[in-house]
PDB file of N, CA and C in Angstrom:
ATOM      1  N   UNK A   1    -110.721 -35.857 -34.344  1.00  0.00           N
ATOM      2  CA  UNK A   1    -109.372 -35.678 -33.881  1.00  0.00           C
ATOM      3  C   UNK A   1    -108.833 -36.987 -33.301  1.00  0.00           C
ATOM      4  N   UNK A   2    -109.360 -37.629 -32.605  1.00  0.00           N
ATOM      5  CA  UNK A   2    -109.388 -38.840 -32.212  1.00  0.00           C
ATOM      6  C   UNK A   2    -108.997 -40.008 -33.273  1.00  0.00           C
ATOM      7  N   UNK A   3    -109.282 -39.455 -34.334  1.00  0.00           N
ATOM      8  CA  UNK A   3    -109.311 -40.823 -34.990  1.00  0.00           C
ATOM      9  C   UNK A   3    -108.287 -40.418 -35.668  1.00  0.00           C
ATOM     10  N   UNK A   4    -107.165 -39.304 -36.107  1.00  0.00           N
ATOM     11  CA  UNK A   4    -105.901 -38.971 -36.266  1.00  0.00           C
ATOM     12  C   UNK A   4    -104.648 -39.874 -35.066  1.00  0.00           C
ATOM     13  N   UNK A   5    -105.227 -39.398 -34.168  1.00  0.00           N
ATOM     14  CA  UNK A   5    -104.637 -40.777 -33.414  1.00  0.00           C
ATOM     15  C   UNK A   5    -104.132 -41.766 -33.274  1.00  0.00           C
ATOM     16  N   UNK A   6    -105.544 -42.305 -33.217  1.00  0.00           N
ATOM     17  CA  UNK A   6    -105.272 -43.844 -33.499  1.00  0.00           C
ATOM     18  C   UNK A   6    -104.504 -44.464 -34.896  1.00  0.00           C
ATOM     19  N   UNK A   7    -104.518 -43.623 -35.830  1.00  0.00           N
ATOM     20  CA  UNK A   7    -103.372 -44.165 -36.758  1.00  0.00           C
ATOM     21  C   UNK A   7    -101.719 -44.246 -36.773  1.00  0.00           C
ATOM     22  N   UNK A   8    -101.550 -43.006 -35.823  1.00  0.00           N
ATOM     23  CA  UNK A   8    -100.068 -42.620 -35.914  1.00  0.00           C
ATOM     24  C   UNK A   8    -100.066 -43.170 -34.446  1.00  0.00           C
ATOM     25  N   UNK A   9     -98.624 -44.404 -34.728  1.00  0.00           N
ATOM     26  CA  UNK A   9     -98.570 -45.166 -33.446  1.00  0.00           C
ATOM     27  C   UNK A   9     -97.778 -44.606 -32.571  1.00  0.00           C
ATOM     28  N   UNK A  10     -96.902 -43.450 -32.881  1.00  0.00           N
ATOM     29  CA  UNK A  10     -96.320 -42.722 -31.934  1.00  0.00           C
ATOM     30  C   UNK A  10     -96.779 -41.366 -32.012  1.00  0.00           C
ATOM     31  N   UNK A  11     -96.299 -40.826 -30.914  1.00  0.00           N
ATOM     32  CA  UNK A  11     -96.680 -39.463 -31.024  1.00  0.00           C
ATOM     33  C   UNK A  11     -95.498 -38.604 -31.345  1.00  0.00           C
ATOM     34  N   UNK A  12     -95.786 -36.581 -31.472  1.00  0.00           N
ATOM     35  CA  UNK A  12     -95.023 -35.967 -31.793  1.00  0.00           C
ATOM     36  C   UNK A  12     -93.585 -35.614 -30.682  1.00  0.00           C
ATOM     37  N   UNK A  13     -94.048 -35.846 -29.499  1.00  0.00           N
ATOM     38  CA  UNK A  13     -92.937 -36.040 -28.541  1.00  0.00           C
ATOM     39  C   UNK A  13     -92.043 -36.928 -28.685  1.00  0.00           C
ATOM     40  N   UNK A  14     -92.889 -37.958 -29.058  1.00  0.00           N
ATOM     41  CA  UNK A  14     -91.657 -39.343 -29.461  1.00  0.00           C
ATOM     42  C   UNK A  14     -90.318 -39.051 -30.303  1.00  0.00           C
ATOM     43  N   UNK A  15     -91.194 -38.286 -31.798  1.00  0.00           N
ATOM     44  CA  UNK A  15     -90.276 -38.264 -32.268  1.00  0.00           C
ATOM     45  C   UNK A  15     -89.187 -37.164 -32.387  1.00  0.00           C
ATOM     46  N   UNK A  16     -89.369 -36.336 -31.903  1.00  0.00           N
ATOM     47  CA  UNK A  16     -88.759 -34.845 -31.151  1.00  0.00           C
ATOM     48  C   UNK A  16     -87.605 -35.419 -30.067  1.00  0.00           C
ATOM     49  N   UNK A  17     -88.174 -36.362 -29.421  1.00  0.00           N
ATOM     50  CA  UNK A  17     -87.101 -36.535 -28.368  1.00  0.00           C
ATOM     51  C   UNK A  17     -85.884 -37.696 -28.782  1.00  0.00           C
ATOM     52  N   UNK A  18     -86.519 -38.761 -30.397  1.00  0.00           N
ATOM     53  CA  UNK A  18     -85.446 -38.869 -31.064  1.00  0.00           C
ATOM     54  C   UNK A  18     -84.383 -38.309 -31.454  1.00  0.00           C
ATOM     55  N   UNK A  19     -85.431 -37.867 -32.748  1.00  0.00           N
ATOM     56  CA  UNK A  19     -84.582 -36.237 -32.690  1.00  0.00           C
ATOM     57  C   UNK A  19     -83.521 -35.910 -32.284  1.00  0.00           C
ATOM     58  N   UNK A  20     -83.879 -35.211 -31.085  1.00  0.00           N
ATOM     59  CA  UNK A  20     -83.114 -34.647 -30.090  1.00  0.00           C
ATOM     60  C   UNK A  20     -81.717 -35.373 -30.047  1.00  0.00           C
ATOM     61  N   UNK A  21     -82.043 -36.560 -29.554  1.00  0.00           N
ATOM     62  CA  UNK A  21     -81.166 -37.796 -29.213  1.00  0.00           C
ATOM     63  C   UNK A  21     -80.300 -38.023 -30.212  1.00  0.00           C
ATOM     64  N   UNK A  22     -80.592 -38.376 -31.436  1.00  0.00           N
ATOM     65  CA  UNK A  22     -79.574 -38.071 -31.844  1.00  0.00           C
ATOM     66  C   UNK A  22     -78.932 -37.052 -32.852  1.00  0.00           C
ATOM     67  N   UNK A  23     -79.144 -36.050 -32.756  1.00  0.00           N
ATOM     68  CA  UNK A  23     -78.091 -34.535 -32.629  1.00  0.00           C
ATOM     69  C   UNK A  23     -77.432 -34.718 -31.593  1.00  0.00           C
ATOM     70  N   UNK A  24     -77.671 -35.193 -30.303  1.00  0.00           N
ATOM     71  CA  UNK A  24     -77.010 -34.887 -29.348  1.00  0.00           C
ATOM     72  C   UNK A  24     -75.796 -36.040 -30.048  1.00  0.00           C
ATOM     73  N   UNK A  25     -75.929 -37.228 -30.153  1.00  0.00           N
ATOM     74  CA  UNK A  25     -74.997 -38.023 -30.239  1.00  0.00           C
ATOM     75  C   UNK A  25     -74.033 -37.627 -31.173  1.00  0.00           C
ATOM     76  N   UNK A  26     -74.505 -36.962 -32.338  1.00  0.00           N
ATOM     77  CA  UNK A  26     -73.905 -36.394 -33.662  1.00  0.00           C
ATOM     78  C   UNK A  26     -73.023 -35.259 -33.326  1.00  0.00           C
ATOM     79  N   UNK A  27     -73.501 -34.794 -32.287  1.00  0.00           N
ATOM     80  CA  UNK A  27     -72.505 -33.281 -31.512  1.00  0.00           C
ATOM     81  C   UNK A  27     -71.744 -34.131 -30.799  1.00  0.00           C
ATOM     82  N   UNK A  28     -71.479 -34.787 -30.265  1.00  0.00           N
ATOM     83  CA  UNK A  28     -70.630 -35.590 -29.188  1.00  0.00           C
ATOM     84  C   UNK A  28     -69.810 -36.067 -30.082  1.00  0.00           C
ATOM     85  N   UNK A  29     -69.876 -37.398 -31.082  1.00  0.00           N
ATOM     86  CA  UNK A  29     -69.321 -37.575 -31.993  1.00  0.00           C
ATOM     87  C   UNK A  29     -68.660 -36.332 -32.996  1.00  0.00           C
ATOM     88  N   UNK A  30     -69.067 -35.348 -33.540  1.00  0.00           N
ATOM     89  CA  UNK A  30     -68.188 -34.261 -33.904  1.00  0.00           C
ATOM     90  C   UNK A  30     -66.905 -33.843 -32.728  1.00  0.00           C
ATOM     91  N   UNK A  31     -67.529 -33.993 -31.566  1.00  0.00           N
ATOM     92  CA  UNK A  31     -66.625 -33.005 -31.135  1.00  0.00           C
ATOM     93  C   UNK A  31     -65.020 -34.395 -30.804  1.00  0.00           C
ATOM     94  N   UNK A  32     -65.611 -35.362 -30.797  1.00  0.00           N
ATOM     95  CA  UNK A  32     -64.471 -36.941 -30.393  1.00  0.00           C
ATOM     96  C   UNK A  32     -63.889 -36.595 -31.416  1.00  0.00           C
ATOM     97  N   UNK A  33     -64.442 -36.247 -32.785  1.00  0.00           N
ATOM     98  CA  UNK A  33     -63.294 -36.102 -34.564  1.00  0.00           C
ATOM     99  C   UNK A  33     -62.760 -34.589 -34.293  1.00  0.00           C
ATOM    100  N   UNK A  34     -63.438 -33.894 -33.580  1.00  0.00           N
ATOM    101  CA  UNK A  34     -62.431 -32.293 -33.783  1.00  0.00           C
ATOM    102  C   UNK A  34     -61.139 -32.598 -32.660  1.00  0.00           C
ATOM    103  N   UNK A  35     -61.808 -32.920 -31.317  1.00  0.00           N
ATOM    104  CA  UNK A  35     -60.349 -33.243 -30.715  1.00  0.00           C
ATOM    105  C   UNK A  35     -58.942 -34.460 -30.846  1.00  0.00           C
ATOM    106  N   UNK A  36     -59.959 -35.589 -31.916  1.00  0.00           N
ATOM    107  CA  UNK A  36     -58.584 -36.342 -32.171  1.00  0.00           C
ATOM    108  C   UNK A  36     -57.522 -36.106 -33.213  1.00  0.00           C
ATOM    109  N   UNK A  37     -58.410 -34.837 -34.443  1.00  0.00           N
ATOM    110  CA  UNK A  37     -57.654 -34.343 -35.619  1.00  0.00           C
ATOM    111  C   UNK A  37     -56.801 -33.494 -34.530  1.00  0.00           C
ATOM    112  N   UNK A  38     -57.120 -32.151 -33.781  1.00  0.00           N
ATOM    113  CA  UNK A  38     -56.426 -31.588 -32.847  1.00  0.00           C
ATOM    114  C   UNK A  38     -55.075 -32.244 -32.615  1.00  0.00           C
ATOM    115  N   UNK A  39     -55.677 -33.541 -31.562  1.00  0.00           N
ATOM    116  CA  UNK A  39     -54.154 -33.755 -31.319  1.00  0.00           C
ATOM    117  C   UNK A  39     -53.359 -34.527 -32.165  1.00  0.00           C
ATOM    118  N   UNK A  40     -53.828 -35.003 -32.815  1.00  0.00           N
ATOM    119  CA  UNK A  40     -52.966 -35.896 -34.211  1.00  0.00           C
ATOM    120  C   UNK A  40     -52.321 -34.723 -34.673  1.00  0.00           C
ATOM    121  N   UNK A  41     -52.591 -33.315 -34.789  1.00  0.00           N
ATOM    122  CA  UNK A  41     -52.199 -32.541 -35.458  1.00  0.00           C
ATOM    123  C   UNK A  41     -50.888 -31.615 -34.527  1.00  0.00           C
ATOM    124  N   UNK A  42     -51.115 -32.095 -32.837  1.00  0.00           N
ATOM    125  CA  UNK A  42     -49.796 -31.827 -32.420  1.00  0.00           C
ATOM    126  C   UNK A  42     -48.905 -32.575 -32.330  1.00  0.00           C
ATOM    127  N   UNK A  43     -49.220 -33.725 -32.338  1.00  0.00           N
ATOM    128  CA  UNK A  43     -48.043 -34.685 -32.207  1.00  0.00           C
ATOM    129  C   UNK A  43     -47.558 -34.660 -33.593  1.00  0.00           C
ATOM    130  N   UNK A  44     -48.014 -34.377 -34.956  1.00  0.00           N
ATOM    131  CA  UNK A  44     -47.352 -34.313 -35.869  1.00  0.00           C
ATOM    132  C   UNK A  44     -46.227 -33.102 -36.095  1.00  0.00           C
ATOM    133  N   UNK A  45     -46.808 -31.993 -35.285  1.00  0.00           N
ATOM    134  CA  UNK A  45     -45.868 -31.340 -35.381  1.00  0.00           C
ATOM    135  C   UNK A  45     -44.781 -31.311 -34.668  1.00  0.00           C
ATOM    136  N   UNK A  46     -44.919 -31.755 -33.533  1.00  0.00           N
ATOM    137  CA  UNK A  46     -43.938 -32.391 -32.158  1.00  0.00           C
ATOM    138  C   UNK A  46     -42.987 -32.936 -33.176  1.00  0.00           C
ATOM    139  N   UNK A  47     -43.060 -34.074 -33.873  1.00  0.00           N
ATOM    140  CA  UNK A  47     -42.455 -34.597 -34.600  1.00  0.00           C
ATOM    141  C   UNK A  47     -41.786 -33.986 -35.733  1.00  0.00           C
ATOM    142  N   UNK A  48     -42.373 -33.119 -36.089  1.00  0.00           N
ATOM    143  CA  UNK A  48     -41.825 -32.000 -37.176  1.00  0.00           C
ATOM    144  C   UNK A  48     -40.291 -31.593 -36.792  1.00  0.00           C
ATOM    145  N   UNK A  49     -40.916 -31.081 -35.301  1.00  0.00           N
ATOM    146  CA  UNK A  49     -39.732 -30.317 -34.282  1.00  0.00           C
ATOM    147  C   UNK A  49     -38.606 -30.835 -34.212  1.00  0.00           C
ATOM    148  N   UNK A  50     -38.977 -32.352 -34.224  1.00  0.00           N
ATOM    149  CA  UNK A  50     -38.109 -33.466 -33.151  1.00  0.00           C
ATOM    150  C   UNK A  50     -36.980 -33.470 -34.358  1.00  0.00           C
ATOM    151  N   UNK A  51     -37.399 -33.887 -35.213  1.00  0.00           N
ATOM    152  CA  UNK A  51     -36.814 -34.446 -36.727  1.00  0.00           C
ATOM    153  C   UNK A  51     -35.892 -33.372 -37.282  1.00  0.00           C
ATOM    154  N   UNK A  52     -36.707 -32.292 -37.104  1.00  0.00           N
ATOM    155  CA  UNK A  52     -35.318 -30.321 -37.611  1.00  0.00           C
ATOM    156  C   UNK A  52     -34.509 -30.651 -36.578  1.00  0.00           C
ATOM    157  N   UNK A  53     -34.754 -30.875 -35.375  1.00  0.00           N
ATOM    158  CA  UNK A  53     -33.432 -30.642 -34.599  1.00  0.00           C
ATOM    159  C   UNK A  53     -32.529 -31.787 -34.743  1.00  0.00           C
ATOM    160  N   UNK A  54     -32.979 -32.841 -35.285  1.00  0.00           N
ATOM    161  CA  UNK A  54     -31.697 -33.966 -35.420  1.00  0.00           C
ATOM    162  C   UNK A  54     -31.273 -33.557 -37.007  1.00  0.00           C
ATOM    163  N   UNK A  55     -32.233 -33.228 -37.899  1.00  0.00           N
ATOM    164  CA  UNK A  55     -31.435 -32.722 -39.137  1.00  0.00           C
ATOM    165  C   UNK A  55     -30.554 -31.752 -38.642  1.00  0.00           C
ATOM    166  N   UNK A  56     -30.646 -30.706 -37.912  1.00  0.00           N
ATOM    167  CA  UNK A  56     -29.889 -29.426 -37.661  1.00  0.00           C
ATOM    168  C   UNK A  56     -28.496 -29.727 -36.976  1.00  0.00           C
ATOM    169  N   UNK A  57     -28.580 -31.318 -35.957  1.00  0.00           N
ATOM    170  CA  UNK A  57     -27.496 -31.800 -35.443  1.00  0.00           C
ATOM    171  C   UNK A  57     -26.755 -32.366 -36.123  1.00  0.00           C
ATOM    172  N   UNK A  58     -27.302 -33.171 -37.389  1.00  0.00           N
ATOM    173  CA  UNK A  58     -26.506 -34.019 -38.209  1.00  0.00           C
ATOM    174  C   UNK A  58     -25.760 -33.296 -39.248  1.00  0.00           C
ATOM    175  N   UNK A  59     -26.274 -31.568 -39.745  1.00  0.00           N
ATOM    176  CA  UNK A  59     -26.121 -30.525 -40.727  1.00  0.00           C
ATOM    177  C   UNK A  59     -24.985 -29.943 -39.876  1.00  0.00           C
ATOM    178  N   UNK A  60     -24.850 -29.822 -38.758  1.00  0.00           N
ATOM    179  CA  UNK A  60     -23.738 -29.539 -38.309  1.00  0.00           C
ATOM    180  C   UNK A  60     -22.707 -30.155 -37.948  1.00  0.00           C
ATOM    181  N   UNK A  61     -22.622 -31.117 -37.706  1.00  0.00           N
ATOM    182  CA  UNK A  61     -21.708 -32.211 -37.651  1.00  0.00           C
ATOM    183  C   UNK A  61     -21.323 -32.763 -39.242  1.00  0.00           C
ATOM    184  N   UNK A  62     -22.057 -32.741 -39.954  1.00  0.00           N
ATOM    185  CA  UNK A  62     -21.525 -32.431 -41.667  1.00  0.00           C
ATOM    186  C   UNK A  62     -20.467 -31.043 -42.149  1.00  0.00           C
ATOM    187  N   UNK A  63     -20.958 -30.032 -41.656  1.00  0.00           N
ATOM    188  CA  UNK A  63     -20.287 -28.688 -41.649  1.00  0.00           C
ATOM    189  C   UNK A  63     -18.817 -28.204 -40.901  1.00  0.00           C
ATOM    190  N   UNK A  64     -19.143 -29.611 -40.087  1.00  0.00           N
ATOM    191  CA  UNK A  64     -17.978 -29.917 -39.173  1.00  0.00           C
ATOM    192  C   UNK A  64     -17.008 -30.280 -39.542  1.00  0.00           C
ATOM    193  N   UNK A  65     -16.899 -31.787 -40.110  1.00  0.00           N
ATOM    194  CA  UNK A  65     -16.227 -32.387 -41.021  1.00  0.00           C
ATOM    195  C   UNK A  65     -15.836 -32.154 -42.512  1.00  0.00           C
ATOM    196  N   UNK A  66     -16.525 -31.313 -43.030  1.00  0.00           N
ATOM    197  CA  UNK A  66     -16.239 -30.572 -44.526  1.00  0.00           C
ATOM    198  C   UNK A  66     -15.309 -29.572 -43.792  1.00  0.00           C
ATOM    199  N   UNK A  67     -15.315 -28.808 -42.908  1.00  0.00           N
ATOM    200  CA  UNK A  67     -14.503 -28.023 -42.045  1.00  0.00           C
ATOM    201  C   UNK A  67     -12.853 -28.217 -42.396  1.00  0.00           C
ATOM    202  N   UNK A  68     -13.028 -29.836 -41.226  1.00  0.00           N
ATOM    203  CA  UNK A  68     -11.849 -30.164 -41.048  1.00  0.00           C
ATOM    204  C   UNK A  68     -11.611 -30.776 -42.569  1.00  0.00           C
ATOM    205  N   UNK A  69     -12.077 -31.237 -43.518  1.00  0.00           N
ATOM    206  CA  UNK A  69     -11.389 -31.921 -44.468  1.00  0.00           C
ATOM    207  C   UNK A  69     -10.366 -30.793 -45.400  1.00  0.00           C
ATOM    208  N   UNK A  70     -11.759 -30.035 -45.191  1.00  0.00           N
ATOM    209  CA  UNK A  70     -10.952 -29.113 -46.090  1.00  0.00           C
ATOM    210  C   UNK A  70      -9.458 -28.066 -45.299  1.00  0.00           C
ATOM    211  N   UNK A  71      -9.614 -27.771 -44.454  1.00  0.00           N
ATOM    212  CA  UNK A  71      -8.458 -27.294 -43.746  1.00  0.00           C
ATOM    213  C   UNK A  71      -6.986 -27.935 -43.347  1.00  0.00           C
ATOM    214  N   UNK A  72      -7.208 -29.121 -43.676  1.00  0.00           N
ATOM    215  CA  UNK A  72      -6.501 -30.236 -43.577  1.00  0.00           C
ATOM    216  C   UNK A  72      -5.230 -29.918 -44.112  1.00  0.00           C
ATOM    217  N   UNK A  73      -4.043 -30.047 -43.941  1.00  0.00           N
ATOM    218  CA  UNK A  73      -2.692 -30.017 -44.842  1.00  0.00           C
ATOM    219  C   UNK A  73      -2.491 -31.411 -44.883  1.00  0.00           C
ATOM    220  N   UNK A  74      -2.810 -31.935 -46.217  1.00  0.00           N
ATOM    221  CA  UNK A  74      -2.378 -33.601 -46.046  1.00  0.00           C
ATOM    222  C   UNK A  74      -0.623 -33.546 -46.707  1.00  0.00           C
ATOM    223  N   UNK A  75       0.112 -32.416 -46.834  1.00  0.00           N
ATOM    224  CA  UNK A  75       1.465 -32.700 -47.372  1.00  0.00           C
ATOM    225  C   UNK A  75       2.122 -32.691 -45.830  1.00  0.00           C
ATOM    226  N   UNK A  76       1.347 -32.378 -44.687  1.00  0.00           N
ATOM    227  CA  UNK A  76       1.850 -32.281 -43.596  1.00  0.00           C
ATOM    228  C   UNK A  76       1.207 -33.795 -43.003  1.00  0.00           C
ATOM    229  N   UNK A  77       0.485 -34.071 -43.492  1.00  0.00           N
ATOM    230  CA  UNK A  77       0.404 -35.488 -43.104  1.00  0.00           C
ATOM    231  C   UNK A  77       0.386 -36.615 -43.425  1.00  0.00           C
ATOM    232  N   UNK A  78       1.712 -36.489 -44.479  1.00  0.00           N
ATOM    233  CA  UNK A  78       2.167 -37.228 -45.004  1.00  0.00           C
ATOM    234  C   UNK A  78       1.773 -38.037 -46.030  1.00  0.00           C
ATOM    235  N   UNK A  79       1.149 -37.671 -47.225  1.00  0.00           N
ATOM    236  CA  UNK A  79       0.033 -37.715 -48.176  1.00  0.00           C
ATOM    237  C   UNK A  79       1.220 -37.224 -49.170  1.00  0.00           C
ATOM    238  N   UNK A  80       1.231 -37.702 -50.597  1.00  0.00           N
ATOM    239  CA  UNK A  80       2.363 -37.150 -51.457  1.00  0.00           C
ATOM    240  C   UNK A  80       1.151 -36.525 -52.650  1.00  0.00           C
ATOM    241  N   UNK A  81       1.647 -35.717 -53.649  1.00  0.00           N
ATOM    242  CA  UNK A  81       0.684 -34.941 -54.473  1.00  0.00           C
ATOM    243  C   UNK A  81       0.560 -35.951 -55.712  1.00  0.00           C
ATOM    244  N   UNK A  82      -0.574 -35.247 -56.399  1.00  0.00           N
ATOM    245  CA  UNK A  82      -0.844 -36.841 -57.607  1.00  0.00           C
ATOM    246  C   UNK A  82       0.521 -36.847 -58.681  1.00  0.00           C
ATOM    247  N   UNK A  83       0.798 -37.491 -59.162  1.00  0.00           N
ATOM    248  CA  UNK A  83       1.568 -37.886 -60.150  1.00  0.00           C
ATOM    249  C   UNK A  83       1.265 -37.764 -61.392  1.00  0.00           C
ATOM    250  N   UNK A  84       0.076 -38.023 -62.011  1.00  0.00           N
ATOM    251  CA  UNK A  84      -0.753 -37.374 -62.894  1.00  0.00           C
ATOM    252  C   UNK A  84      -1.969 -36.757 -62.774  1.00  0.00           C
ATOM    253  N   UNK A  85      -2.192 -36.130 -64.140  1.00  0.00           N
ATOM    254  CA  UNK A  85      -3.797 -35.935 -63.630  1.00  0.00           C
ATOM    255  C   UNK A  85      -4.480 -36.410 -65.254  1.00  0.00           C
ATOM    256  N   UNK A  86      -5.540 -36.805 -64.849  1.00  0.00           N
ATOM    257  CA  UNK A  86      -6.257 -37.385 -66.421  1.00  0.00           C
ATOM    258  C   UNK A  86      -7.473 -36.833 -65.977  1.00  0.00           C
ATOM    259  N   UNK A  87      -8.285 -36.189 -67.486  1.00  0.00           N
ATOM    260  CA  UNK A  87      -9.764 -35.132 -67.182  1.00  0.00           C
ATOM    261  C   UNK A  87     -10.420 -36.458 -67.913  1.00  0.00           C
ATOM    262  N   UNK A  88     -11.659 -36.137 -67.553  1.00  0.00           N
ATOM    263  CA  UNK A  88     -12.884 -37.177 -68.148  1.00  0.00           C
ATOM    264  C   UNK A  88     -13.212 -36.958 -69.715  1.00  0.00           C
ATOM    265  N   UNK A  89     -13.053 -37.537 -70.514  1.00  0.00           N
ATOM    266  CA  UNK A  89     -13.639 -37.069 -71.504  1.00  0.00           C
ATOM    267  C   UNK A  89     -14.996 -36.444 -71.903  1.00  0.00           C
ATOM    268  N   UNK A  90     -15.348 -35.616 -72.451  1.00  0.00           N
ATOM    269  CA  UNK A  90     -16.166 -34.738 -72.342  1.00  0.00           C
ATOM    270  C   UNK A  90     -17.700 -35.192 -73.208  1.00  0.00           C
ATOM    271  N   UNK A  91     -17.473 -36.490 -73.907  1.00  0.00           N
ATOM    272  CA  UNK A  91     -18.763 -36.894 -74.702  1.00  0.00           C
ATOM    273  C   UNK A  91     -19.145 -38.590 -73.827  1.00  0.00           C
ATOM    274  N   UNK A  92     -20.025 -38.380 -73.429  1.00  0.00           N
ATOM    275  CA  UNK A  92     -20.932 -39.432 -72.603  1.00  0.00           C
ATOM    276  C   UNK A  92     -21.437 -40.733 -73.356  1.00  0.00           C
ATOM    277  N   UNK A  93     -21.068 -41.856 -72.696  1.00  0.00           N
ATOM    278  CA  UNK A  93     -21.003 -42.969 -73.112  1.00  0.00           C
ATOM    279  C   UNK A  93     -22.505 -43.708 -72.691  1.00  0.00           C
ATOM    280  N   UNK A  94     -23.063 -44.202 -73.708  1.00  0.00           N
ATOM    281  CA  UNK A  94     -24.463 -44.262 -73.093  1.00  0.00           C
ATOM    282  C   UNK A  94     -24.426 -45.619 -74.026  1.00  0.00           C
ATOM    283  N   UNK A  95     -25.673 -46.553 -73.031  1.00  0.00           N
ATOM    284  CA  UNK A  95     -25.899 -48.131 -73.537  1.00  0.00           C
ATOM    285  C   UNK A  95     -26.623 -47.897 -75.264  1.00  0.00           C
ATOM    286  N   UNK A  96     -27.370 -46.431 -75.223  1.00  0.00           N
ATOM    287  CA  UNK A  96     -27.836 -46.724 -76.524  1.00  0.00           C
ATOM    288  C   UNK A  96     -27.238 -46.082 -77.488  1.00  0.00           C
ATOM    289  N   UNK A  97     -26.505 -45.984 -78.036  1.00  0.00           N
ATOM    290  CA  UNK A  97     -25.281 -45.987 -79.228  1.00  0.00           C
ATOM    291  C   UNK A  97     -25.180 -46.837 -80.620  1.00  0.00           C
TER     292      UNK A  97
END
């Protein structure tokens, strides 16, 4: 038994308490990547938030102004009506012809 020993320069504690050591580090490290995806993953949505409510401000202030354009009497404000009207022709003019 003795002479099992002397070959193996460490023993089974040694390497158990490697081991050990690092799982532990590997759990520590997991848990640093679960909480920085976490919060990367609220601040992205923070930002989600932030961004609808300035679309939602700018969508209304668009809705605003289509509002007034269209309600507009421009013969009341002094705007005269067209003089002619010319339609587009209906066959499309393209570079390759």
């Amino acid at each position: 038994m003795s002479n099992i020993h002397a070959h193996i320069p460490f023993s089974l504690t040694t390497i158990c308490s490697g081991g050990i050591a690092v799982l532990v580090v590997t759990y520590i490290g997991l848990i640093a990547v679960v909480m920085s995806y976490a919060a990367l993953t609220i601040e992205f949505s923070q930002s989600v938030k932030t961004d609808e409510s300035v679309l939602a401000t700018m969508e209304g202030q668009y809705l605003s102004t289509v509002a007034s354009i269209t309600s507009t009497n421009y013969a009341a404000a002094g705007y005269s009506l067209p003089v002619a009207t010319i339609f587009v022709p209906t066959k499309s003019v393209t570079a390759l012809r």
